[in-house]
Protein backbone atom coordinates (compact mmCIF):
# COMPACT_ATOMS: atom_id res chain seq x y z
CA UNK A 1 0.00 0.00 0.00
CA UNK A 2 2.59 2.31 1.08
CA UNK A 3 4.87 1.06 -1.78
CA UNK A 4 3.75 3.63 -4.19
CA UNK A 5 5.18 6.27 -2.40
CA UNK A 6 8.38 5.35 -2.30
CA UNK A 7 9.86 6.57 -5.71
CA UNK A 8 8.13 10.05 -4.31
CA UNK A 9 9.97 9.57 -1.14
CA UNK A 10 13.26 8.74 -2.31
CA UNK A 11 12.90 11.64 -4.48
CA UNK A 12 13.65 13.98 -1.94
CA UNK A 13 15.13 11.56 0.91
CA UNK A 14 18.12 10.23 -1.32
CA UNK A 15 20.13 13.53 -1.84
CA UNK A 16 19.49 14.56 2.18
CA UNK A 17 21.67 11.37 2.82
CA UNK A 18 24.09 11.94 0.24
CA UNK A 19 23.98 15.50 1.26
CA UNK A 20 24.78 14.50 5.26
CA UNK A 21 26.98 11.54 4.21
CA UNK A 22 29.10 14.20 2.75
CA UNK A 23 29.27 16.13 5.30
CA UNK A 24 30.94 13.61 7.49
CA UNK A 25 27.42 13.03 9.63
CA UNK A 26 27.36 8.85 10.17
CA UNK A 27 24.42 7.08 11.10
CA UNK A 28 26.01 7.24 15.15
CA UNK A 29 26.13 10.30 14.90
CA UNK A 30 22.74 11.26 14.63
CA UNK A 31 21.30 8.27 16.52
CA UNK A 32 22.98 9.53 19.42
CA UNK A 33 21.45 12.62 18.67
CA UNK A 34 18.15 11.36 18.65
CA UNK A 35 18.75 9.83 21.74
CA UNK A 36 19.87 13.30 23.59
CA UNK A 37 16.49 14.66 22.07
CA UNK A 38 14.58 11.97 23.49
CA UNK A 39 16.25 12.08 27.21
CA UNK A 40 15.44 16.12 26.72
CA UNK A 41 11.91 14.92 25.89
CA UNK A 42 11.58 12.76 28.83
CA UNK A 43 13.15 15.88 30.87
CA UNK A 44 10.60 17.79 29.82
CA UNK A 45 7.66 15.48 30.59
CA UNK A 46 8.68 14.90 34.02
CA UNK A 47 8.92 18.48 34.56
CA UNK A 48 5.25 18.73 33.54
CA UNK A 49 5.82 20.70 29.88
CA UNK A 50 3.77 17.92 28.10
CA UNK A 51 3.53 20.19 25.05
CA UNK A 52 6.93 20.65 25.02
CA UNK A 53 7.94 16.98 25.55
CA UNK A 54 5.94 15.90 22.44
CA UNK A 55 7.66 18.22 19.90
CA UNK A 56 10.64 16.75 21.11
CA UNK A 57 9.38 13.81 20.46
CA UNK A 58 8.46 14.33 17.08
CA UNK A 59 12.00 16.30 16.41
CA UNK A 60 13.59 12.96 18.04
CA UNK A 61 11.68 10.54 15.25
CA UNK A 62 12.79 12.69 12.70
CA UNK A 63 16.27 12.76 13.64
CA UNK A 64 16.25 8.46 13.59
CA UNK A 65 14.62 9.03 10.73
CA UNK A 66 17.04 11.08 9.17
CA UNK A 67 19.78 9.02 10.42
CA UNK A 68 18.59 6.07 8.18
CA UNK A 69 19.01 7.97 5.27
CA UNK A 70 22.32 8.17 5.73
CA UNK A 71 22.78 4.55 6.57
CA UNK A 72 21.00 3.31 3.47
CA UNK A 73 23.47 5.83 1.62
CA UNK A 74 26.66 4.45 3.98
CA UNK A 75 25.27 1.26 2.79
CA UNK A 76 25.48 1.84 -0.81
CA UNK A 77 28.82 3.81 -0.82
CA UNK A 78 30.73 0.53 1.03
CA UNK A 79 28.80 -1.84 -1.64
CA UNK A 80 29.91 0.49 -4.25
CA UNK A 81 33.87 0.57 -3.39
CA UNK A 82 33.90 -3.28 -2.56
CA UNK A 83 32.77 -4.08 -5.69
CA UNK A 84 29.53 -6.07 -4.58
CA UNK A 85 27.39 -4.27 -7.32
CA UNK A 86 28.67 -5.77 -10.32
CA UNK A 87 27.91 -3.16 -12.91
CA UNK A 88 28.01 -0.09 -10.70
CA UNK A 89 31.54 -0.12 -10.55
CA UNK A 90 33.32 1.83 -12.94
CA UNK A 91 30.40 2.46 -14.89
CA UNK A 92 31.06 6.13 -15.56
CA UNK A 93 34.21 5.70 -17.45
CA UNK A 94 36.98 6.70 -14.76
């Protein structure tokens, strides 16, 4: 069902990966940060700022979120330089 949103998705989710993978941001990286968000969100609930505690919440799911990205692109970039692609490697000439 969901399946036919994925070419929309990947549209705009495949060159925020590349994008991050480039700029040195691994998939640890932003898991931990996710994680800091998420104690912060837990902070914030026990402190009684319920509002508060949600959007971190929701900024916390799209920092995992984001930090898959990057893995599926970490992913392809190691598959790519081992050669495990067959065809992809060396395919543009150089």
């Amino acid at each position: 069902m969901l399946s036919r949103y994925r070419d929309d998705m990947r549209a705009w989710s495949d060159p925020v990966g590349r994008t991050l993978f480039r700029l040195r941001l691994r998939p640890n990286h932003l898991t931990v940060m996710g994680l800091a968000v998420s104690l912060l969100a837990a902070a914030a609930f026990i402190t009684g700022h319920t509002q508060g505690a949600g959007v971190l919440l929701i900024v916390a799911g799209l920092v995992t979120a984001v930090a898959r990205l990057v893995a599926a692109v970490a992913r392809l970039v190691i598959l790519i330089i081992s050669g495990s692609l067959g065809g992809l490697d060396g395919a543009d000439g150089g």
